[in-house]
Protein backbone atom coordinates (compact mmCIF):
# COMPACT_ATOMS: atom_id res chain seq x y z
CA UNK A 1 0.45 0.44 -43.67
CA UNK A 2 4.10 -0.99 -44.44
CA UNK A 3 5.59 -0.60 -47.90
CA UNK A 4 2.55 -0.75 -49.70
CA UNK A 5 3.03 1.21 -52.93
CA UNK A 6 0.25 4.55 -53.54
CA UNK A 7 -2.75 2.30 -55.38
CA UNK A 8 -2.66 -0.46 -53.07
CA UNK A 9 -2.82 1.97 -50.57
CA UNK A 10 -6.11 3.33 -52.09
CA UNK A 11 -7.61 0.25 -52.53
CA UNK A 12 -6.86 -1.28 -49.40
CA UNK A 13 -8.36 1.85 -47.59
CA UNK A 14 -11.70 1.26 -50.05
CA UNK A 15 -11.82 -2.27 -49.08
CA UNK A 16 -11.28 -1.49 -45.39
CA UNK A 17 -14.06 1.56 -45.36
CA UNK A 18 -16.60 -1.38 -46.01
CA UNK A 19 -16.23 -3.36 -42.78
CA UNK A 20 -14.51 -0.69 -40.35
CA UNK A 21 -14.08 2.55 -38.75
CA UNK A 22 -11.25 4.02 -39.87
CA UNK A 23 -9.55 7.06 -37.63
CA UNK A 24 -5.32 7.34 -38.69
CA UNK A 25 -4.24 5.05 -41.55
CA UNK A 26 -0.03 5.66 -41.28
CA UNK A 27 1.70 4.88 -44.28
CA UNK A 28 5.91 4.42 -44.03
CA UNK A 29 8.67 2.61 -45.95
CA UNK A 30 11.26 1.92 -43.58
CA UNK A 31 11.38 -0.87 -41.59
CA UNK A 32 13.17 1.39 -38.62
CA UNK A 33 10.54 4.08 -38.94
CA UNK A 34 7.80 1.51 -38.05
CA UNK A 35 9.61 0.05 -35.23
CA UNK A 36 10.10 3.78 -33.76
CA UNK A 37 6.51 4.92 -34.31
CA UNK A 38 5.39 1.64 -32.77
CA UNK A 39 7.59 2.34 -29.71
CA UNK A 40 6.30 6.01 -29.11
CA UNK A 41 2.30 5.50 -30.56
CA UNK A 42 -0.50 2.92 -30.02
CA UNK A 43 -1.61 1.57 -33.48
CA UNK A 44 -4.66 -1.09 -33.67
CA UNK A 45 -3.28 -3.03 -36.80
CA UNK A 46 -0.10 -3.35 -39.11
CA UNK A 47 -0.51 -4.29 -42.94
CA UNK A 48 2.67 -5.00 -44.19
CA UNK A 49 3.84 -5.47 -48.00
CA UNK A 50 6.13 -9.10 -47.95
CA UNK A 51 7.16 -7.04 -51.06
CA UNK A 52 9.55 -4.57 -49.48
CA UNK A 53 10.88 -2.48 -52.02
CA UNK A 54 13.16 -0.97 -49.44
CA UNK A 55 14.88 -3.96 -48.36
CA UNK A 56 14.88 -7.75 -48.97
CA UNK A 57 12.61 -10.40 -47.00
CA UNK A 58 15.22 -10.95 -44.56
CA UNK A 59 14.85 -7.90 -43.10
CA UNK A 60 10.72 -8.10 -43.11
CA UNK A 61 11.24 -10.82 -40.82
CA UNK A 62 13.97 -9.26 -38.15
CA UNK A 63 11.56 -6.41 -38.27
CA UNK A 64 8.68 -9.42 -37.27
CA UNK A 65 10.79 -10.60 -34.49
CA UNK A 66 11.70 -7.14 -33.33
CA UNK A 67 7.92 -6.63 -33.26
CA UNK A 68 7.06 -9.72 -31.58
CA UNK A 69 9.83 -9.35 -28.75
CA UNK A 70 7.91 -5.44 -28.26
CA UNK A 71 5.17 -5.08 -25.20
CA UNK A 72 1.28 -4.39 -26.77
CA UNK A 73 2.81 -4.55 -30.12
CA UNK A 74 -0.10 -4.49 -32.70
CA UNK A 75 -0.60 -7.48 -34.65
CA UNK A 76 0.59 -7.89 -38.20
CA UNK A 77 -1.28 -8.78 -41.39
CA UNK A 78 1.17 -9.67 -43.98
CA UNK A 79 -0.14 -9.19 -48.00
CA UNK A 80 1.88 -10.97 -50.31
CA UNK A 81 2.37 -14.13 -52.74
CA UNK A 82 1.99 -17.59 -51.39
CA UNK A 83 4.79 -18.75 -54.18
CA UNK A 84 7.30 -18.75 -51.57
CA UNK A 85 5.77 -20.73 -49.14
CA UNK A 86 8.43 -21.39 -46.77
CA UNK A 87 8.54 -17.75 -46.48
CA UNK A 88 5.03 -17.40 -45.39
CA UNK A 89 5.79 -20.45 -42.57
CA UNK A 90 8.78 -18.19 -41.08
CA UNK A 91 6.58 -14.82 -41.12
CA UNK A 92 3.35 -17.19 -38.98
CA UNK A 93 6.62 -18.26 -36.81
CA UNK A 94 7.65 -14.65 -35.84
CA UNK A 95 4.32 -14.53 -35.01
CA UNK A 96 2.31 -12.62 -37.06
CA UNK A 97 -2.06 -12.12 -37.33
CA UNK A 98 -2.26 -13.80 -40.96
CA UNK A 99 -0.64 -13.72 -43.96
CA UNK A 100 -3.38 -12.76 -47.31
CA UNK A 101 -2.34 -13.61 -50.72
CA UNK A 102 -2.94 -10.40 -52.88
CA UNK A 103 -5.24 -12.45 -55.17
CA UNK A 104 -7.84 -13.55 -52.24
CA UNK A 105 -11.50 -11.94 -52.38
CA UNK A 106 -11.57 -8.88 -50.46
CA UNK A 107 -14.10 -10.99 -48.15
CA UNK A 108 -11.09 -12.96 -47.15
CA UNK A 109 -9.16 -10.64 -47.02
CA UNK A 110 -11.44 -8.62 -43.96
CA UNK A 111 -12.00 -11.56 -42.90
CA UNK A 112 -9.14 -12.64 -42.01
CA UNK A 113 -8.39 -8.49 -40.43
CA UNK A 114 -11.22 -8.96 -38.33
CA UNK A 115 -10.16 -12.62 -36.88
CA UNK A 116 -6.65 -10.66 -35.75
CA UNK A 117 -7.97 -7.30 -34.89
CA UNK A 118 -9.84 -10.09 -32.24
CA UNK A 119 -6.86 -11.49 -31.28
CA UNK A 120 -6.78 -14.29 -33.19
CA UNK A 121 -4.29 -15.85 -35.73
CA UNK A 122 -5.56 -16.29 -39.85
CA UNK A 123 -4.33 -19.36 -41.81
CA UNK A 124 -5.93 -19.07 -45.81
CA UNK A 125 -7.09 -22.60 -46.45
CA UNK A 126 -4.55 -22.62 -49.45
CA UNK A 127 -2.06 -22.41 -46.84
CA UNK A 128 -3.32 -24.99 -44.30
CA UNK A 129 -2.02 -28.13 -45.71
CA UNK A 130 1.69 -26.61 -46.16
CA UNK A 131 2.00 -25.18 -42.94
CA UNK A 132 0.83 -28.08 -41.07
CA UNK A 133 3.27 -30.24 -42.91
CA UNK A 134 5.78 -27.78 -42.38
CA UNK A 135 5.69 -28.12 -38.39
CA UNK A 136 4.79 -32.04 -38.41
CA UNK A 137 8.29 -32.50 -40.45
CA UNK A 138 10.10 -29.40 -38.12
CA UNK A 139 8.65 -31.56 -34.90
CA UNK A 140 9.40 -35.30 -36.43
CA UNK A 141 13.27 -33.77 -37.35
CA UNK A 142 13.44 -32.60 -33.72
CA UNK A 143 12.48 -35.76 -32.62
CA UNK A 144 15.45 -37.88 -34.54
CA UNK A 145 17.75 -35.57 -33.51
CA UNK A 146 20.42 -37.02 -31.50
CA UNK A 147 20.29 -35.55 -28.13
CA UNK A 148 24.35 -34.96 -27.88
CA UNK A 149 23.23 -32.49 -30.76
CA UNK A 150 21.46 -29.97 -28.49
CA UNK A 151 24.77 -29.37 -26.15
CA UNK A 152 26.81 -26.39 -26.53
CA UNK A 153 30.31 -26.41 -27.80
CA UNK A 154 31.47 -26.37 -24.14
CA UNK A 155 29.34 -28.89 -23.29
CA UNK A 156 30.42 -30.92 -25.69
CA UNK A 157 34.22 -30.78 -24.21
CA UNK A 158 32.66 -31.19 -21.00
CA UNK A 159 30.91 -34.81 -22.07
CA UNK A 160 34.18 -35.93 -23.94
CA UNK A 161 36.27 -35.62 -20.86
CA UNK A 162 33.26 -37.01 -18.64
CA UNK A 163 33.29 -40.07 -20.88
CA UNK A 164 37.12 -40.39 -20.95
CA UNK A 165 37.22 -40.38 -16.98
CA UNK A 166 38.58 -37.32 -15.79
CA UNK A 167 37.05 -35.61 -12.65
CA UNK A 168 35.96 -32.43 -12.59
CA UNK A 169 39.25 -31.02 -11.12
CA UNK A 170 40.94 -32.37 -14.37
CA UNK A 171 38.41 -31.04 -16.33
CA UNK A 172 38.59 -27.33 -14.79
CA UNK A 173 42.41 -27.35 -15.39
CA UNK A 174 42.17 -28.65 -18.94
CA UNK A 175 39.61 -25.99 -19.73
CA UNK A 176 41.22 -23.02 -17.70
CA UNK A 177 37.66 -22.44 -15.87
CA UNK A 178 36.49 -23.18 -12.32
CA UNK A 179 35.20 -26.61 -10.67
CA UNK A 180 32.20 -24.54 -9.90
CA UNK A 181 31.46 -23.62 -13.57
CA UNK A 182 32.34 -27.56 -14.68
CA UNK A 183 29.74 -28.76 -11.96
CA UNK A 184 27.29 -26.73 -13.97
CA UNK A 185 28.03 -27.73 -17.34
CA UNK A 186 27.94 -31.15 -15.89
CA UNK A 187 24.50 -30.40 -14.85
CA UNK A 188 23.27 -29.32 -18.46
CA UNK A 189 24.71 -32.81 -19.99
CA UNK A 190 22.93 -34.72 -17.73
CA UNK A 191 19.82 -32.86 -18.21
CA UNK A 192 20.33 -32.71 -21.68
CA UNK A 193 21.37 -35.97 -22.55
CA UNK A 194 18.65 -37.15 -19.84
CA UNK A 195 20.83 -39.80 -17.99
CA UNK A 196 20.96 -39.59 -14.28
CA UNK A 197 24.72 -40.46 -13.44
CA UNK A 198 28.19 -41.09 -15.57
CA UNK A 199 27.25 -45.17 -16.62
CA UNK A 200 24.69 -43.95 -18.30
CA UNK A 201 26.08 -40.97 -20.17
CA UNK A 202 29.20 -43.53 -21.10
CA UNK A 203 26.77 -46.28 -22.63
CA UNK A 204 25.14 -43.60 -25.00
CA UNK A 205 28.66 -42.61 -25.76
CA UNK A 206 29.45 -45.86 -27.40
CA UNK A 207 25.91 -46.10 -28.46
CA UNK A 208 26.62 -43.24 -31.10
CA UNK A 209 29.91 -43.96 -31.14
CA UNK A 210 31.10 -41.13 -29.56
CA UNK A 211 33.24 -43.14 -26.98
CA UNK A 212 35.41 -45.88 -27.15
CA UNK A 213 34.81 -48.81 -24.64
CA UNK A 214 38.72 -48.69 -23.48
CA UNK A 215 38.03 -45.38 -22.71
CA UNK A 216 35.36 -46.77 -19.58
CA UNK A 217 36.47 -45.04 -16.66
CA UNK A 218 36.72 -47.98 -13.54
CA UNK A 219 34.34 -45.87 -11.41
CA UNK A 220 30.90 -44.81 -11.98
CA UNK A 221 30.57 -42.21 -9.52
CA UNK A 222 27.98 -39.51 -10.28
């Protein structure tokens, strides 16, 4: 158990004693400490307080990710308020079990243990609603997004001077880097910007204003 102050403690235990078998409960306060005992024991479950009272929410969820990115990591339950919602979305992101308010019946409250102790995720049905908007409007902004958006800042250059007309000789000298290494970023524009030769890459160019026609190159060589 993460964080959770000495009562909670006591009644969590209580409330646990009903359903389960309970060999090592291991309390700590520091997000570090977990991560470390995690590494070097094998624990079946982590409750965690979204209430850290040694640190700030921010670092709840690097200590989430850190988790997540870990091999046979436990899962996480996360107790907490559902007031911050958008909160709650980024803990079920870095992929933790479930996330209980504090207020739920203790029935949902094992219940929810029980679906994650079997490997399976926990969504309260207060929470369903939010959380599915949450993705549908994460997946519809996605989907306006311009695709010139998803290139790197070098890739970026890259399309400009593509655009503009300049092989990839030019290009290499402008940027101080190899033809090989322009013949790659070359390769991520395309992909990214899912054309198949330089005509089309120029015509979205204008399309979002990007390019100017003058700027046309006469040949459309790939």
């Amino acid at each position: 158990m993460a964080n959770i102050n000495p009562v909670e403690q006591i009644g969590i235990k209580t409330v646990l004693a009903q359903s389960f078998e309970l060999d090592t409960i291991q309390e700590s306060s520091h997000t570090q400490d977990i991560l470390s005992e995690v590494q070097h024991q094998r624990f079946d479950l982590i409750i965690v307080d979204s209430e850290w009272r040694n640190g700030h929410k921010a670092e709840i969820l690097r200590m989430l990710k850190e988790l997540k990115s870990m091999k046979s990591s436990p899962p996480v339950v996360v107790i907490g308020s559902f007031d911050d919602r958008q909160y709650v979305f980024e803990a079920y992101k870095e992929g933790i079990g479930s996330f209980v308010d504090k207020s739920c019946p203790n029935e949902e409250f094992l219940f929810a243990i029980d679906k994650v102790l079997g490997g399976r995720k926990y969504v309260c049905p207060v929470l369903d609603e939010y959380l599915a908007g949450q993705i549908l409007n994460r997946d519809t902004k996605d989907a306006m997004r311009p695709l010139h958006e998803s290139l790197s800042g070098r890739e970026y250059q890259v399309m400009l001077y593509l655009v503009q007309g300049l092989t990839q000789t030019e290009i290499a000298q402008k940027l101080n880097i190899n033809r090989k290494t322009v013949h790659t970023y070359k390769s991520r524009v395309y992909e990214k910007m899912q054309v198949e030769n330089l005509k089309e890459l120029m015509m979205y160019a204008m399309r979002h204003g990007i390019a100017n026609p003058c700027m046309m190159p006469d040949d459309y060589d790939n």
